[in-house]
N, C-alpha and C. Protein backbone atom coordinates (compact mmCIF):
# COMPACT_ATOMS: atom_id res chain seq x y z
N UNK A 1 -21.38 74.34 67.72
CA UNK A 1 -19.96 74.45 67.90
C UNK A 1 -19.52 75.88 68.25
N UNK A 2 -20.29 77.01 68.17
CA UNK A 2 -19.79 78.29 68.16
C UNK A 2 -19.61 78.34 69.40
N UNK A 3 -20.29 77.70 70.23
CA UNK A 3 -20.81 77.77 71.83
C UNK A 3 -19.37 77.53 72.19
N UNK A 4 -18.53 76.56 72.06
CA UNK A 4 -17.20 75.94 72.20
C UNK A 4 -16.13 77.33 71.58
N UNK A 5 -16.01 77.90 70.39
CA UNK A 5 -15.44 78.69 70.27
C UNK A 5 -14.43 79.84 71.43
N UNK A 6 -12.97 79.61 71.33
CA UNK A 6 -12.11 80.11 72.17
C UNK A 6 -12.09 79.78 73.33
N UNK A 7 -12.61 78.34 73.62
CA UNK A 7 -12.89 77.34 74.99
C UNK A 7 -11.40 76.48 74.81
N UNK A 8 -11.34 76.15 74.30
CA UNK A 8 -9.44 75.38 73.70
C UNK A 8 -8.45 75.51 74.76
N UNK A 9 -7.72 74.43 74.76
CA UNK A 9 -6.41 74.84 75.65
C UNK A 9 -5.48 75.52 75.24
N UNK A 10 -5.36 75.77 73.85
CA UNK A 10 -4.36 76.54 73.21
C UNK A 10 -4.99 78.10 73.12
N UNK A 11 -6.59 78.12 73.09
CA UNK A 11 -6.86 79.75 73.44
C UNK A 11 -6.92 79.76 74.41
N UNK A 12 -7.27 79.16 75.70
CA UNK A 12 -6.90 79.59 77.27
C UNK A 12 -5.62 79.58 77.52
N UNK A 13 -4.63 79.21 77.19
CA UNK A 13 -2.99 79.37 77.21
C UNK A 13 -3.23 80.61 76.24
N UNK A 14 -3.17 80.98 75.23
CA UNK A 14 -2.97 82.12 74.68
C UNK A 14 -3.49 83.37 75.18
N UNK A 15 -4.46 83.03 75.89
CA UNK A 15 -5.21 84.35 76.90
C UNK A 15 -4.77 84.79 77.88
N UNK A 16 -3.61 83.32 78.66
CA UNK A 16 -2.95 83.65 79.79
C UNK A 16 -2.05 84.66 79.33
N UNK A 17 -0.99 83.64 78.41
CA UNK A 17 0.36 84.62 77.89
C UNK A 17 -0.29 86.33 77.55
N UNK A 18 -0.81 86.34 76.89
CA UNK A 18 -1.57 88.11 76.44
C UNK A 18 -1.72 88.25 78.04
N UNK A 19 -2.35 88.53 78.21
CA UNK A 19 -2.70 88.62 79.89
C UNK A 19 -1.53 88.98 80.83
N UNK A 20 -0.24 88.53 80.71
CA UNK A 20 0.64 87.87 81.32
C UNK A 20 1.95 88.88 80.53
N UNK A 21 1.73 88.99 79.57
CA UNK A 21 2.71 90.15 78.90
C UNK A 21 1.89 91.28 78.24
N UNK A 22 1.82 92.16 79.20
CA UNK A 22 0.78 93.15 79.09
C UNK A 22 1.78 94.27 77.91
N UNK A 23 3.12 94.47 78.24
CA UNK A 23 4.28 95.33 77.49
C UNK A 23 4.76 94.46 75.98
N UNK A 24 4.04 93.45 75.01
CA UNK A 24 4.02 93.04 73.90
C UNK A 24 2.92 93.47 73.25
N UNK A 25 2.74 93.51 71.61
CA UNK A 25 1.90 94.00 70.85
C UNK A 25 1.32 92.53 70.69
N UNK A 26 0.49 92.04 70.80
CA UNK A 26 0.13 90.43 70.57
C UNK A 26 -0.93 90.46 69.35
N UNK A 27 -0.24 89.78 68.38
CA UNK A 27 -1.19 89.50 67.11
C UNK A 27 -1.47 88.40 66.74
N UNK A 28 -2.75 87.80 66.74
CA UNK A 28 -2.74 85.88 66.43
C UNK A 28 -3.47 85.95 64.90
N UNK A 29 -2.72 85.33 64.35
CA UNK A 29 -3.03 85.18 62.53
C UNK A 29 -2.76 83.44 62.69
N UNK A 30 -3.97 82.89 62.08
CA UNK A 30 -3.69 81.67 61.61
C UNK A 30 -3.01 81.35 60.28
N UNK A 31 -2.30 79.99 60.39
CA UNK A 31 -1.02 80.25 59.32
C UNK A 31 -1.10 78.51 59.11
N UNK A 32 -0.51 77.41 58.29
CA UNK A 32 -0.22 76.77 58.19
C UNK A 32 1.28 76.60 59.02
N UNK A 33 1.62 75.70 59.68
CA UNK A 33 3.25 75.41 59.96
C UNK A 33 4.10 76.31 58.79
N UNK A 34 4.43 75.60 57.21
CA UNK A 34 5.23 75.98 56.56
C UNK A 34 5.10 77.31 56.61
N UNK A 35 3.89 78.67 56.19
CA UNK A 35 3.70 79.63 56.36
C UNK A 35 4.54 80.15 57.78
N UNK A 36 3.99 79.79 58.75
CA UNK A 36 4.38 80.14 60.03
C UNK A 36 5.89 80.29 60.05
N UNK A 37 6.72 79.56 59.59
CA UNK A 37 7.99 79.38 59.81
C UNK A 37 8.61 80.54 58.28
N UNK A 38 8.15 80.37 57.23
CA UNK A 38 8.48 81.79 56.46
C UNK A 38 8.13 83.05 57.21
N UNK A 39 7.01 83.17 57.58
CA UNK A 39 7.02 84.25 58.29
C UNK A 39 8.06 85.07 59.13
N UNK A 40 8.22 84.41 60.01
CA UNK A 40 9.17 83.71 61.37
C UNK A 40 11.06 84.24 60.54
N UNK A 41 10.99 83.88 59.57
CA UNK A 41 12.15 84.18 58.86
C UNK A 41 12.03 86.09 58.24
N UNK A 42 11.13 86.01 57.82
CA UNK A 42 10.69 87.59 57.00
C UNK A 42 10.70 88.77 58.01
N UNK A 43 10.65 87.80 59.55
CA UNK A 43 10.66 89.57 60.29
C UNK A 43 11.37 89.40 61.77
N UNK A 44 11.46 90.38 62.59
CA UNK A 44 12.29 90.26 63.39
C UNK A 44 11.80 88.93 64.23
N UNK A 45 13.00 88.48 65.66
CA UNK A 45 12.72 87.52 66.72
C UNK A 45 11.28 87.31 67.30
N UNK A 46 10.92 86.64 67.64
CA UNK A 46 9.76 86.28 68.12
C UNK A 46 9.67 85.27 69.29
N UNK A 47 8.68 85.24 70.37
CA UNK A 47 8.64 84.11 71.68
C UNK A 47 7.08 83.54 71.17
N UNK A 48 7.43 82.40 70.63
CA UNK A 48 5.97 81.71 70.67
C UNK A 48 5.91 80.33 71.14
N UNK A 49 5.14 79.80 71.40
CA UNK A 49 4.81 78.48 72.00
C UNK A 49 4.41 77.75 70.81
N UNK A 50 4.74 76.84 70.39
CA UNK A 50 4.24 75.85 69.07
C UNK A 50 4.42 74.41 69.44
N UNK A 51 3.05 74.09 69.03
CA UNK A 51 2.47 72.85 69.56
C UNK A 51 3.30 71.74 69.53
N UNK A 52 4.30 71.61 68.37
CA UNK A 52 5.68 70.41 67.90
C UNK A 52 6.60 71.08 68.77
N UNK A 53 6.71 71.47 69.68
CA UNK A 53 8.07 72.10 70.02
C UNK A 53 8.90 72.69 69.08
N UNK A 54 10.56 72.95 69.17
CA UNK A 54 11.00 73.03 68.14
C UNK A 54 11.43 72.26 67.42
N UNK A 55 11.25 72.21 66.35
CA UNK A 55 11.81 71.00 65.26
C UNK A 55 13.05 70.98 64.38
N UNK A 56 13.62 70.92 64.32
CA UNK A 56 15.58 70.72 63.69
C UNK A 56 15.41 72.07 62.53
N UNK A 57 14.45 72.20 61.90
CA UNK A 57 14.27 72.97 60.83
C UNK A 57 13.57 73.99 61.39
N UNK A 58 13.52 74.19 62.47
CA UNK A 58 13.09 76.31 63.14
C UNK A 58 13.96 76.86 62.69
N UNK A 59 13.76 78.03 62.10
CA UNK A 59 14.71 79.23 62.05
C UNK A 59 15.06 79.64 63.50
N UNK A 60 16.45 80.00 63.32
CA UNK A 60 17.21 80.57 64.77
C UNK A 60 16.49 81.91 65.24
N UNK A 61 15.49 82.75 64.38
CA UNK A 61 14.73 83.72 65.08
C UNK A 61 13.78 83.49 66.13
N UNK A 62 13.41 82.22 65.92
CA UNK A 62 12.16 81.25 66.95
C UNK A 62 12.71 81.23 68.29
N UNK A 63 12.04 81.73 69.47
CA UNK A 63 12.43 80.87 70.69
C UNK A 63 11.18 80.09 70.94
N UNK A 64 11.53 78.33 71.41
CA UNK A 64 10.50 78.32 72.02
C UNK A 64 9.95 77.74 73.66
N UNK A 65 8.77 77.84 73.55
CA UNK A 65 8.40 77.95 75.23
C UNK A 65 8.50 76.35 75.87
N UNK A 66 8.90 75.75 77.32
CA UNK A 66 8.86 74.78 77.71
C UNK A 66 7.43 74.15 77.39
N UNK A 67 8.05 72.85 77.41
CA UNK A 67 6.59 71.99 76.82
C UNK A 67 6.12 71.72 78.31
N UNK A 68 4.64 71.87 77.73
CA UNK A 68 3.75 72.32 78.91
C UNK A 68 2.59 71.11 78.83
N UNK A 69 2.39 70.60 77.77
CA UNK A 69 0.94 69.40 77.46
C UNK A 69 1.35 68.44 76.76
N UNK A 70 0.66 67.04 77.26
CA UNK A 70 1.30 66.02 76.38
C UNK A 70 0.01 65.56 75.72
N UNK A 71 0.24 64.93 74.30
CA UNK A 71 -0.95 64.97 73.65
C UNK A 71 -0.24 63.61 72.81
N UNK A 72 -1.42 62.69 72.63
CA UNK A 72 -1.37 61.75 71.83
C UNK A 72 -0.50 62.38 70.13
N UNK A 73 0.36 61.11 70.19
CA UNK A 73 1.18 61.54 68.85
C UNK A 73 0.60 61.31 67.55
N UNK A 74 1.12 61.85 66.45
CA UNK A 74 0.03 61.55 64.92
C UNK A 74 0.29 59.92 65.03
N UNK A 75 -0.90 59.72 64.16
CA UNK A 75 -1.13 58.62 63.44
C UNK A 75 -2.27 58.69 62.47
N UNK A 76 -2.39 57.29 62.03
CA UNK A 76 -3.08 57.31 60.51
C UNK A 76 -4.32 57.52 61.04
N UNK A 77 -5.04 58.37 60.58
CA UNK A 77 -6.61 58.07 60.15
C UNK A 77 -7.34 57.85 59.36
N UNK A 78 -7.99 57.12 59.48
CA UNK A 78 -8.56 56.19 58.64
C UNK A 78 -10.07 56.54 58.55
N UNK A 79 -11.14 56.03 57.88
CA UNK A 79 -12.69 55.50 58.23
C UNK A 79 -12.81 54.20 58.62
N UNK A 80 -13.57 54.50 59.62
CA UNK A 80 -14.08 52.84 60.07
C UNK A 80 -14.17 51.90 58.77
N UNK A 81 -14.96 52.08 58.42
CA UNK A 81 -15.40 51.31 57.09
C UNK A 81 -14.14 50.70 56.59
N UNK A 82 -13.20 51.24 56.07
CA UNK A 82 -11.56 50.93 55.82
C UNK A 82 -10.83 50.09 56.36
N UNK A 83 -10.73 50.19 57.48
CA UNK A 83 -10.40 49.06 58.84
C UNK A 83 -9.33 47.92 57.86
N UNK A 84 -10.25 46.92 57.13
CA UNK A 84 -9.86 46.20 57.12
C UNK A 84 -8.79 46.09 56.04
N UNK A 85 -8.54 46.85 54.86
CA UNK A 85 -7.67 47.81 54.02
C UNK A 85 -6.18 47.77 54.90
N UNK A 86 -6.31 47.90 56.38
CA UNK A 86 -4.90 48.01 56.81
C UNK A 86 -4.55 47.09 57.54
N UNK A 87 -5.53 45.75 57.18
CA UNK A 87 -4.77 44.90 58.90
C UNK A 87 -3.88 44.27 58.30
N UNK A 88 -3.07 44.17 57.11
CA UNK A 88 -1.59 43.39 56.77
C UNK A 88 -0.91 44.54 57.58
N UNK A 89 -0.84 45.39 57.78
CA UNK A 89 0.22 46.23 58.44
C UNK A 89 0.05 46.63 60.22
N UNK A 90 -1.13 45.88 60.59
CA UNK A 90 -1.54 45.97 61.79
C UNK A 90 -0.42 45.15 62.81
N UNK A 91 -0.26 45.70 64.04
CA UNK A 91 0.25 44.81 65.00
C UNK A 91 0.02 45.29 66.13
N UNK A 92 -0.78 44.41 67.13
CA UNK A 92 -1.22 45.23 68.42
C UNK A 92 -2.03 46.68 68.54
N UNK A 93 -2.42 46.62 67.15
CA UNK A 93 -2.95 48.19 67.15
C UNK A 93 -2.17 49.15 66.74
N UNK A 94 -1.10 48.91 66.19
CA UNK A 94 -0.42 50.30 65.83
C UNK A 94 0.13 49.79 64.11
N UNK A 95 -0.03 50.69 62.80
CA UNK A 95 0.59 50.45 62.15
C UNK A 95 1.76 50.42 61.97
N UNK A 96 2.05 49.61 61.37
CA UNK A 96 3.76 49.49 60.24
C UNK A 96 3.57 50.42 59.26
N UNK A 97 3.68 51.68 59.52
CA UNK A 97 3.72 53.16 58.22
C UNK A 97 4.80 52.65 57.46
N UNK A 98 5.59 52.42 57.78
CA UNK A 98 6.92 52.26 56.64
C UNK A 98 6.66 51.06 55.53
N UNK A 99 6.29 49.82 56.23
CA UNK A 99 5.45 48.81 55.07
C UNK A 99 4.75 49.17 54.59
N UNK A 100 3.62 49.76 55.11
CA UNK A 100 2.59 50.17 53.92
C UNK A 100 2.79 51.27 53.10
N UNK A 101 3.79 52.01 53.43
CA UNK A 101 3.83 52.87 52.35
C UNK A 101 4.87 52.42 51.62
N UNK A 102 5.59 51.60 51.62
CA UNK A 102 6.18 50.73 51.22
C UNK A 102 5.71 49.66 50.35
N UNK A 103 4.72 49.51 50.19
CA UNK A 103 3.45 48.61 49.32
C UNK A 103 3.34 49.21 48.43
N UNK A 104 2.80 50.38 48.47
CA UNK A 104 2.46 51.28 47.79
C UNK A 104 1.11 51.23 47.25
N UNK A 105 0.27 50.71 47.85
CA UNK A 105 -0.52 50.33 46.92
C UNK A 105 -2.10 51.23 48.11
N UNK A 106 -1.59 51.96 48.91
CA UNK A 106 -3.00 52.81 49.47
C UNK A 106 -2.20 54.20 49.24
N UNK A 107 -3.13 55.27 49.40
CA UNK A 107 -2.90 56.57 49.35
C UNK A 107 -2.94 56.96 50.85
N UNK A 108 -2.11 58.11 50.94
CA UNK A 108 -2.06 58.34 52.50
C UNK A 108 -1.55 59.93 52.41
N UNK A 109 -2.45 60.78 53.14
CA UNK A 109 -2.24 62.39 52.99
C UNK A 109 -1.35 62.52 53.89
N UNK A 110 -0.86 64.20 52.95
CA UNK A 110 0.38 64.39 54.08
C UNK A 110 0.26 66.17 53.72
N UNK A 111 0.67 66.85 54.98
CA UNK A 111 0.34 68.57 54.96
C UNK A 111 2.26 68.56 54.73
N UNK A 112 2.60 69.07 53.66
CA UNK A 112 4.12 69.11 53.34
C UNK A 112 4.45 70.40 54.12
N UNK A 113 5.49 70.29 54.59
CA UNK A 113 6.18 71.52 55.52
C UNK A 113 6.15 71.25 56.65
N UNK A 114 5.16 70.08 57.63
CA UNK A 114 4.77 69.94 58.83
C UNK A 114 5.43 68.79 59.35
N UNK A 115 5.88 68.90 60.47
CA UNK A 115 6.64 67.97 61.02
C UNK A 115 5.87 67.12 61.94
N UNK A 116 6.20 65.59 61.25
CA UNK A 116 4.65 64.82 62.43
C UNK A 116 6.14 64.34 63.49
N UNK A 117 7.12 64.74 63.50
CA UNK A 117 8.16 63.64 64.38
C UNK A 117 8.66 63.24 63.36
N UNK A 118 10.37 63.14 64.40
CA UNK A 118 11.55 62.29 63.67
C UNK A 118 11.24 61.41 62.97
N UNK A 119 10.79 60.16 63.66
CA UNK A 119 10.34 58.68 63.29
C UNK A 119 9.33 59.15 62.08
N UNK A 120 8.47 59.48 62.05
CA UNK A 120 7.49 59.66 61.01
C UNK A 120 7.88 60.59 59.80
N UNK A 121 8.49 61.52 60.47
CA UNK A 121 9.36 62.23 59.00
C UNK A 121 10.03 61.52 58.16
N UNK A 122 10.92 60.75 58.40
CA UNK A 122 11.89 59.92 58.00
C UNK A 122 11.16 58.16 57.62
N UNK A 123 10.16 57.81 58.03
CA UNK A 123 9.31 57.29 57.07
C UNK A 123 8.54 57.59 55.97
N UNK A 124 8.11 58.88 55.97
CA UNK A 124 7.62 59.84 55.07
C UNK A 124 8.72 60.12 54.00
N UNK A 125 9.76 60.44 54.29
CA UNK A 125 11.06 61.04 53.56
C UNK A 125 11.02 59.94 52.85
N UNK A 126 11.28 58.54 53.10
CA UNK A 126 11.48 57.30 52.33
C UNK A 126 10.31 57.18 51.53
N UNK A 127 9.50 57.37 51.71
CA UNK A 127 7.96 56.87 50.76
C UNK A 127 8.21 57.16 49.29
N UNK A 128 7.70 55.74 48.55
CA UNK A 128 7.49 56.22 47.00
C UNK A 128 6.31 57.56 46.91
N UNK A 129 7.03 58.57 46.48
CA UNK A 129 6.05 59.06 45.72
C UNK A 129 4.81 59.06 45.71
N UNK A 130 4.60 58.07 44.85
CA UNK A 130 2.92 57.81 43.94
C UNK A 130 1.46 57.13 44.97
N UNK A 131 2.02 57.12 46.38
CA UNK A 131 1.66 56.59 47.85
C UNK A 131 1.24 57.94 48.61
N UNK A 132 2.14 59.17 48.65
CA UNK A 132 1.67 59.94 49.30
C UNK A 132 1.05 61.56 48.35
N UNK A 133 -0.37 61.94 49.18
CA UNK A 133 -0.78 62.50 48.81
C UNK A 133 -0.91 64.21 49.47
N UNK A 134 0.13 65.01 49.20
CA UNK A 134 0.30 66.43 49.72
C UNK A 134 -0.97 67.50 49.31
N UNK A 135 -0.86 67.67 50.42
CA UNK A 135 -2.02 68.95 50.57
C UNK A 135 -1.38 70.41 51.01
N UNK A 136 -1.33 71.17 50.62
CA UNK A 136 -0.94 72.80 51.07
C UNK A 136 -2.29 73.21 51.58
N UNK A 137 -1.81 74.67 52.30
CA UNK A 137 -2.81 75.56 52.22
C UNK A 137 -3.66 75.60 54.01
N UNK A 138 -3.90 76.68 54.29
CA UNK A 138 -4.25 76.66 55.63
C UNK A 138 -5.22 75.77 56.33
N UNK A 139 -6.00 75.19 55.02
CA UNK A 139 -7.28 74.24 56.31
C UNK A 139 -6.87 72.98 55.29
N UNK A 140 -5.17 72.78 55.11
CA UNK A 140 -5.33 71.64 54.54
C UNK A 140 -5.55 70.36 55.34
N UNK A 141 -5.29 70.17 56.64
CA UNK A 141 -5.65 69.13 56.92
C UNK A 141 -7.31 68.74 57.05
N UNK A 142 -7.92 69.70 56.72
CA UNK A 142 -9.53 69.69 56.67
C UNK A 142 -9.69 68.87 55.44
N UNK A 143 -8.80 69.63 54.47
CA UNK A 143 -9.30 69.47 53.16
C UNK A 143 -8.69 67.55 52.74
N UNK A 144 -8.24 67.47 53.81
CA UNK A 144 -7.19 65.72 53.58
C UNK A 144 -8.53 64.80 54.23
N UNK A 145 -9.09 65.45 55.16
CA UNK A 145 -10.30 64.52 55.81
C UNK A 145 -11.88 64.66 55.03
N UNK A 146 -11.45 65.50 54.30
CA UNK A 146 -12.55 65.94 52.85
C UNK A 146 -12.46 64.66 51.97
N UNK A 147 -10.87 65.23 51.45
CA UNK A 147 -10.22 63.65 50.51
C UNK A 147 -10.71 62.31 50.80
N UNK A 148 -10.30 61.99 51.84
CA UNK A 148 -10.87 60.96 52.57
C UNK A 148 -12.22 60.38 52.74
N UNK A 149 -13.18 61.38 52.89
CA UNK A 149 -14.48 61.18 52.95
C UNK A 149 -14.97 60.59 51.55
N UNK A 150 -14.63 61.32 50.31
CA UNK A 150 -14.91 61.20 49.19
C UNK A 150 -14.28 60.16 48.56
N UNK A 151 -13.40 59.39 49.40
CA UNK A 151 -12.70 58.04 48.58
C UNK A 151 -11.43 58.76 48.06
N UNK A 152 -10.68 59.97 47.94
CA UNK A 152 -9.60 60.34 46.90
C UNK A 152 -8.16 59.62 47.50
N UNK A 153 -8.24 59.48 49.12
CA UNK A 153 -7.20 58.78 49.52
C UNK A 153 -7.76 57.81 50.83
N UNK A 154 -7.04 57.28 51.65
CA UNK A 154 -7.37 55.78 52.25
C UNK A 154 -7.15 56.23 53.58
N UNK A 155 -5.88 56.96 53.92
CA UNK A 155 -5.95 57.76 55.29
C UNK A 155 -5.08 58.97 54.92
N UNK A 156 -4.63 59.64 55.96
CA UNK A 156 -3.80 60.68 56.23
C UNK A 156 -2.96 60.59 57.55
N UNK A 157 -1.96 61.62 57.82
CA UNK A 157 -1.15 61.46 59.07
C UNK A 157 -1.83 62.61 59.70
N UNK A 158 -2.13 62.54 61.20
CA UNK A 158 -2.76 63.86 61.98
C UNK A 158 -3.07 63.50 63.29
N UNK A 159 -3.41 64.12 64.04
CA UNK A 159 -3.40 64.57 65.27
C UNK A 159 -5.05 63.74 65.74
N UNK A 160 -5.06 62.82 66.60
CA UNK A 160 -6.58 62.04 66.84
C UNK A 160 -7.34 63.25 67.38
N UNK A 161 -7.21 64.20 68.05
CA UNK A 161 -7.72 65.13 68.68
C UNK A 161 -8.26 66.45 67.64
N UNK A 162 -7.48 66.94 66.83
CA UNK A 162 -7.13 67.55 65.81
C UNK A 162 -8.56 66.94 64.35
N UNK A 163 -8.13 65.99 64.23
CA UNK A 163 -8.99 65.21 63.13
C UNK A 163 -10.98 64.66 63.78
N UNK A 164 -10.71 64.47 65.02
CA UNK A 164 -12.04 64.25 65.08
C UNK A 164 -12.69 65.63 65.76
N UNK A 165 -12.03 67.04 65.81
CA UNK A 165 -12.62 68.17 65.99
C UNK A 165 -12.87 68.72 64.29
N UNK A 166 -11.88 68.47 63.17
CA UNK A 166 -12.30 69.11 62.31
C UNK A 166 -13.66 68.23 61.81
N UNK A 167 -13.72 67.20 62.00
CA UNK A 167 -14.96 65.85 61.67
C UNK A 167 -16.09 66.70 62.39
N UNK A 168 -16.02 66.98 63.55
CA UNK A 168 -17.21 67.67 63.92
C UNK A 168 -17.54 69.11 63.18
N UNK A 169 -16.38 69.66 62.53
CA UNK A 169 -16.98 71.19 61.91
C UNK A 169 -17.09 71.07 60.68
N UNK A 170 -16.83 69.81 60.52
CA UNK A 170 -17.69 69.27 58.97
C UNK A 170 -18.48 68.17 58.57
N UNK A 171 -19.28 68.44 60.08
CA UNK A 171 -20.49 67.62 60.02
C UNK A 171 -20.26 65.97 59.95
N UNK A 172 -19.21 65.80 59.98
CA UNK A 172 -18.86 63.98 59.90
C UNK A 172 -18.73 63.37 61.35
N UNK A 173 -19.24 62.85 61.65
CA UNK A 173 -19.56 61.63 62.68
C UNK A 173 -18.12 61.34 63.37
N UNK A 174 -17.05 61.56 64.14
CA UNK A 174 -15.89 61.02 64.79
C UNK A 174 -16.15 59.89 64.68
N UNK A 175 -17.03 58.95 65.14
CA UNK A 175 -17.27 57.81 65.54
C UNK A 175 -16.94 57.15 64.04
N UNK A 176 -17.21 57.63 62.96
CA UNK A 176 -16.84 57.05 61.63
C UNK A 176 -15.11 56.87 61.58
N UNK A 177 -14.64 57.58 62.27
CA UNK A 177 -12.96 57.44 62.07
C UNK A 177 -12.42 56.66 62.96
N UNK A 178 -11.00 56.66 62.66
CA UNK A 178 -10.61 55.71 63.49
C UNK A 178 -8.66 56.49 63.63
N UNK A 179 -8.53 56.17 64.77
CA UNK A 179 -6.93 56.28 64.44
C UNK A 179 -5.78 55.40 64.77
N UNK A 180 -4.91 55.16 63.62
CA UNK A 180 -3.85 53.96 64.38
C UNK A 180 -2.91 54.47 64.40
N UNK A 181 -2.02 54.36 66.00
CA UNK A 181 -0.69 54.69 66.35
C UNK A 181 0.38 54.05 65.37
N UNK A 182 1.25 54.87 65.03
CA UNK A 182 2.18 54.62 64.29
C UNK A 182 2.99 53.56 64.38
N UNK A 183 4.30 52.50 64.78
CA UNK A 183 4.99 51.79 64.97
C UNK A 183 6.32 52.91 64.93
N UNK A 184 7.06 52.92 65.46
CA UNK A 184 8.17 53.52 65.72
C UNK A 184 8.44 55.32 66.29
N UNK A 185 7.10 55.12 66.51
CA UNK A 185 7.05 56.58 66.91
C UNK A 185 6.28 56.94 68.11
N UNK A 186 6.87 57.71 69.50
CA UNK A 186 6.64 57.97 70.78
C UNK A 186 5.04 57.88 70.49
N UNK A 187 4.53 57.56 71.77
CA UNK A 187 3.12 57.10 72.09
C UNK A 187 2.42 59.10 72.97
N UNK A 188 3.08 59.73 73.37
CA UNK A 188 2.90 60.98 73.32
C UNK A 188 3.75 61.88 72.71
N UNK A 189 3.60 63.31 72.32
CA UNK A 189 4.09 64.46 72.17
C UNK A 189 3.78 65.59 73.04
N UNK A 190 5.35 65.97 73.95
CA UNK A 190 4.63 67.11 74.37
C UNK A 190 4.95 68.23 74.24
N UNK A 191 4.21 69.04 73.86
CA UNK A 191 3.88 70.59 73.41
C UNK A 191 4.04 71.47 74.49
């Protein structure tokens, strides 16, 4: 995987912009969303490009850049093995998130501070409690596909692209996962 290292579309876009604004001090610190956006508040204006666009809850110091890539929207991931754990909420391939978390009766990770989309926020917002399982912390969505591996929860909300790259830097098989499109929520996002 090192071989791949800074091969990304988000580090070849970030190489352009540096490149491209030669008269900015350019500093890249990895951050969680919630982090990112305290930050963002703690010091002067800033021009960054962020992968959600802007989301209702940016601080007014944020500008951000036209969306430039469209990328499959979150949904659940799951393990193969699991599959069958969700087909009451199945239809055509995409879950009913709001029923099943509405059941209450599977666990389903969630990185608090991060915005998966309107539609999915606001299914999230409604969820009992004792259904969703929050993770902080910068490699938390690593640490939710950790959870997962080990049985602690059933799926999580994340990015299909996102989740079967961290699967590869922790040695887990993609092919073991699976992801189902949400029900009420756009079939792309673009960034």
């Amino acid at each position: 995987m090192a071989l791949e290292k800074g091969q990304g579309a988000v580090d070849q876009t970030l190489a352009q912009l540096t490149q491209a604004m030669p008269g900015y001090q350019h500093k890249f610190v990895r951050v969680n969303r919630a982090r990112g956006i305290q930050m963002l508040k703690e010091t002067r204006p800033h021009l960054r490009p962020h992968p959600a666009g802007g989301p209702p809850s940016a601080p007014a110091s944020a500008a951000f850049s036209v969306r430039a890539f469209a990328t499959q929207s979150n949904g659940l991931i799951i393990r193969a093995q699991d599959q069958d754990l969700f087909k009451p909420w199945l239809d055509q391939g995409s879950v009913n998130l709001a029923a099943l978390l509405e059941a209450g009766n599977l666990q389903v990770g969630i990185v608090p501070g991060r915005s998966y989309g309107e539609a999915v926020d606001a299914m999230l917002g409604r969820a009992p409690a004792q259904v969703l399982v929050p993770h902080y912390g910068n490699d938390a969505s690593t640490n939710l596909l950790q959870m997962e591996q080990l049985g602690r929860l059933h799926a999580f909300v994340g990015y299909w692209t996102e989740a079967r790259y961290l699967a590869t830097q922790q040695g887990i098989d993609p092919a073991t996962l699976r992801y189902l499109p949400i029900q009420g929520d756009s079939r792309y996002k673009f960034t």
